[in-house]
Protein backbone atom coordinates (compact mmCIF):
# COMPACT_ATOMS: atom_id res chain seq x y z
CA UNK A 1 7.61 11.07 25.41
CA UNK A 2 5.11 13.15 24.40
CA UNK A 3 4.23 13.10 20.35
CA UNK A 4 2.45 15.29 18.80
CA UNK A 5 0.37 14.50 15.73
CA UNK A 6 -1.01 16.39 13.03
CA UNK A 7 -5.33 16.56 13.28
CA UNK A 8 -6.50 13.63 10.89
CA UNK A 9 -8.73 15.59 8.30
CA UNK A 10 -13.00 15.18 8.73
CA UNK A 11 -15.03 13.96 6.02
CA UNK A 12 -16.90 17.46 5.42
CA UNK A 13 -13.30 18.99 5.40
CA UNK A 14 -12.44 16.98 2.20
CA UNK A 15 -12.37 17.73 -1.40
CA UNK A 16 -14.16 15.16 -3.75
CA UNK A 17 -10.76 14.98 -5.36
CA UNK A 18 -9.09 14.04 -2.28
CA UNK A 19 -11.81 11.30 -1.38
CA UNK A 20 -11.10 10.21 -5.25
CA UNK A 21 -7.07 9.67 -4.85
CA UNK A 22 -7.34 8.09 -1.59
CA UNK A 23 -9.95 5.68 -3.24
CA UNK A 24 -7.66 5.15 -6.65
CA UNK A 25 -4.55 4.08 -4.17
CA UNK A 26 -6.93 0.97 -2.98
CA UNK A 27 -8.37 0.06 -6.53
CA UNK A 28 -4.37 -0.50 -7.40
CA UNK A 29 -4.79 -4.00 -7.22
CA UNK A 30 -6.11 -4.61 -10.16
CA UNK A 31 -3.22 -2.67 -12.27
CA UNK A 32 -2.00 -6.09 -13.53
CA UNK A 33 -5.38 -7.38 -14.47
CA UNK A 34 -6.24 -3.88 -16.57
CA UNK A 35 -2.56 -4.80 -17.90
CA UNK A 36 -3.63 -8.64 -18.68
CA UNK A 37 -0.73 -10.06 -16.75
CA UNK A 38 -0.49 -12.73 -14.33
CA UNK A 39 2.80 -10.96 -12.81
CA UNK A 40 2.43 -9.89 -9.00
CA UNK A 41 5.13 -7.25 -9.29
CA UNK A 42 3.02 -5.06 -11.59
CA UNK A 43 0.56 -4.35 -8.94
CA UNK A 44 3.50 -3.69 -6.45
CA UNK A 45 5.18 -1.08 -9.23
CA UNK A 46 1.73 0.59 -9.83
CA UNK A 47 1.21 1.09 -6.54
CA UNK A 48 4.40 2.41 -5.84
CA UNK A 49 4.13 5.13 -8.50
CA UNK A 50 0.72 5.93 -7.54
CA UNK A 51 2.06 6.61 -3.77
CA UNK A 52 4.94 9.00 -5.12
CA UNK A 53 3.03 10.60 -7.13
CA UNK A 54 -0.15 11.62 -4.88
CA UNK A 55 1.45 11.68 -1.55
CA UNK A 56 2.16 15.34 -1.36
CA UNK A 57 -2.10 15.63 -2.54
CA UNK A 58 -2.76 16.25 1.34
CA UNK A 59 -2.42 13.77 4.79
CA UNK A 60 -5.54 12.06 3.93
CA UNK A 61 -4.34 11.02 0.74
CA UNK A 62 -0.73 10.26 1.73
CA UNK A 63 -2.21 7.66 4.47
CA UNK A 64 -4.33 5.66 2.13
CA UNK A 65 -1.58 5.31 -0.27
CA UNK A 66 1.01 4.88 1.77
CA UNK A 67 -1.52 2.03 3.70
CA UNK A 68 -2.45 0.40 0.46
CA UNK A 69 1.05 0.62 -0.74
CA UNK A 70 2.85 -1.57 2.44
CA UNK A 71 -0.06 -3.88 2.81
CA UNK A 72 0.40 -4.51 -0.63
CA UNK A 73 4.45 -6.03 -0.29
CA UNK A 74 3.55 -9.18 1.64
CA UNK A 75 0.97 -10.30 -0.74
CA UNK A 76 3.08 -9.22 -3.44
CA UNK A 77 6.07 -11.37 -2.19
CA UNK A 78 3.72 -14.55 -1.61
CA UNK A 79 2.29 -14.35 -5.00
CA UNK A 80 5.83 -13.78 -6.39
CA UNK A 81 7.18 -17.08 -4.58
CA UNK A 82 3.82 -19.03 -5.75
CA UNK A 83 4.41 -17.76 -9.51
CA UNK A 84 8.32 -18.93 -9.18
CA UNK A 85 7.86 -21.97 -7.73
CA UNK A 86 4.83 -22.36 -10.68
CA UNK A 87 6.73 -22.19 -13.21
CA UNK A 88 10.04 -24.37 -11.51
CA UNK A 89 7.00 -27.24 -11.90
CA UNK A 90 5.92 -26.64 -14.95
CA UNK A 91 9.23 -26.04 -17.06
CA UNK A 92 11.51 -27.67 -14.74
CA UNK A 93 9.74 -30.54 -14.41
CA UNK A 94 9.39 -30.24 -10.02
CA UNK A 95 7.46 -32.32 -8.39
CA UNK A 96 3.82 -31.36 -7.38
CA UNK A 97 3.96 -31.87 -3.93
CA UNK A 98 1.72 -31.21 -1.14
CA UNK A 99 3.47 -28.75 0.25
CA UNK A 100 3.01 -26.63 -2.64
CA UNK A 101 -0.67 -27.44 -3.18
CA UNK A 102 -0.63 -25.88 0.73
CA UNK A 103 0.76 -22.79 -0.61
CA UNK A 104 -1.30 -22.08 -3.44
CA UNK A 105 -4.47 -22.56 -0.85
CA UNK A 106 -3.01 -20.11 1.74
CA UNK A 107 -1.63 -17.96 -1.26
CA UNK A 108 -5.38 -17.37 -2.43
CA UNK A 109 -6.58 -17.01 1.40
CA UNK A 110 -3.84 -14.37 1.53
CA UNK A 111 -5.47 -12.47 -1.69
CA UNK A 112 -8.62 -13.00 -0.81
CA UNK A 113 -8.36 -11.04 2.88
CA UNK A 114 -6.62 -8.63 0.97
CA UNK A 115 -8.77 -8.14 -1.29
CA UNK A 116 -12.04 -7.81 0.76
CA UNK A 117 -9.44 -5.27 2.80
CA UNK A 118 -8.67 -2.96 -0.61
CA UNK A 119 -12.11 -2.75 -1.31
CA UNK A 120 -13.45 -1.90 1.99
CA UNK A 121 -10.57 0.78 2.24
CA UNK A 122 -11.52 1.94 -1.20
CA UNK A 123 -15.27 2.60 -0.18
CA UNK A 124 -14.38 3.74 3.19
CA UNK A 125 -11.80 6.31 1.46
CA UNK A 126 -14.50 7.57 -1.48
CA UNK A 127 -17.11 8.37 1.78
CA UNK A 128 -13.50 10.66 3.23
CA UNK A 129 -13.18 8.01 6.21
CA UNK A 130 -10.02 6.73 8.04
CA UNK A 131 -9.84 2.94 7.73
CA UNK A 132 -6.67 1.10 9.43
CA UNK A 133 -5.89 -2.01 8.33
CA UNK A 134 -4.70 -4.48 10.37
CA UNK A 135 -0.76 -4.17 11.21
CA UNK A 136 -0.36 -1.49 8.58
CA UNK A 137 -2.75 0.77 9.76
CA UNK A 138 -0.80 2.40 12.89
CA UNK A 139 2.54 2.62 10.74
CA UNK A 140 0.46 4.00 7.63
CA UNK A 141 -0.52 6.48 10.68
CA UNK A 142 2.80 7.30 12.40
CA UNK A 143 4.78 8.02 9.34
CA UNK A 144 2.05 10.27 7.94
CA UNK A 145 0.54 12.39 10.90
CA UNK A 146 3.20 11.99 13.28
CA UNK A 147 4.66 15.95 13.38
CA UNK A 148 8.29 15.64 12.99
CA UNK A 149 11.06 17.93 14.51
CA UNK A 150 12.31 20.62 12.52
CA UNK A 151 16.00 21.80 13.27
CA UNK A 152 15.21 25.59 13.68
CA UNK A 153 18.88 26.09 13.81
CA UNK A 154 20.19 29.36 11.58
CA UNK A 155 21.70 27.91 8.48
CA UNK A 156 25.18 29.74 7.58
CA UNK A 157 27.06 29.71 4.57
CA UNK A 158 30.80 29.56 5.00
CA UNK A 159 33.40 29.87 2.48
CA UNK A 160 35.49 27.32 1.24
CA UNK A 161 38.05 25.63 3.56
């Protein structure tokens, strides 16, 4: 099958405003620490409100937040399952195992990469470049450049039945 895909947008064909909201969709990682929370879920709601509210601000803009958006939901659910089983220790009184220690480790691995990610998408976004992350790139891509059907059918209103 043959798709056809809209043209991804050029640097030079970008507005400084459009280079700014792609960049602002990256840099929503650090909602919760502007907030002064420890809670992973605030960075997943920021960045959810930040994608509905720019995505119709051009292709360009809908990819990076739509990117940084679904790259954000795995590290949002590890953090959220390190934070629960946090405080299950601490007020709960669970054991500190090993396999927990583990988790925190890959937990901050996990944050780290995407981290280092977010900002490179951030700078690569302010400079009006395409930057696919890994996995989340190509869907980021389909959903927003992929040219969908339109049913060119004739609408008709018909009266009641």
């Amino acid at each position: 099958m043959n798709e056809k895909y809209h043209p991804i947008p050029q640097p030079e064909e970008l507005t400084e405003r459009e280079k700014d909201d792609a960049m602002g969709s990256y840099l929503m990682m650090f909602a919760s620490i502007a907030v002064g929370l420890p809670l992973p879920i605030i960075n997943l709601i920021a960045a959810i409100v930040y994608y509905f509210t720019n995505r119709s601000k051009g292709l360009f803009v809908h990819f990076h937040s739509l990117q940084s958006l679904i790259s954000q939901l795995p590290t949002t659910v590890i953090n959220a399952i390190g934070v629960f089983w946090a405080v299950r220790i601490y007020f709960f009184d669970w054991e500190l195992t090993d396999h927990f220690k583990g988790y925190v480790i890959m937990a901050i691995v996990f944050n780290l990469a995407y981290f280092v990610f977010s900002i490179v998408g951030a700078v690569k976004a302010k400079k009006g470049r395409m930057y696919y992350f890994l996995f989340f790139g190509r869907l980021s891509y389909e959903t927003v450049f992929k040219m969908r059907d339109t049913d060119n059918s004739k609408i008709q209103n018909l009266p009641p039945r």
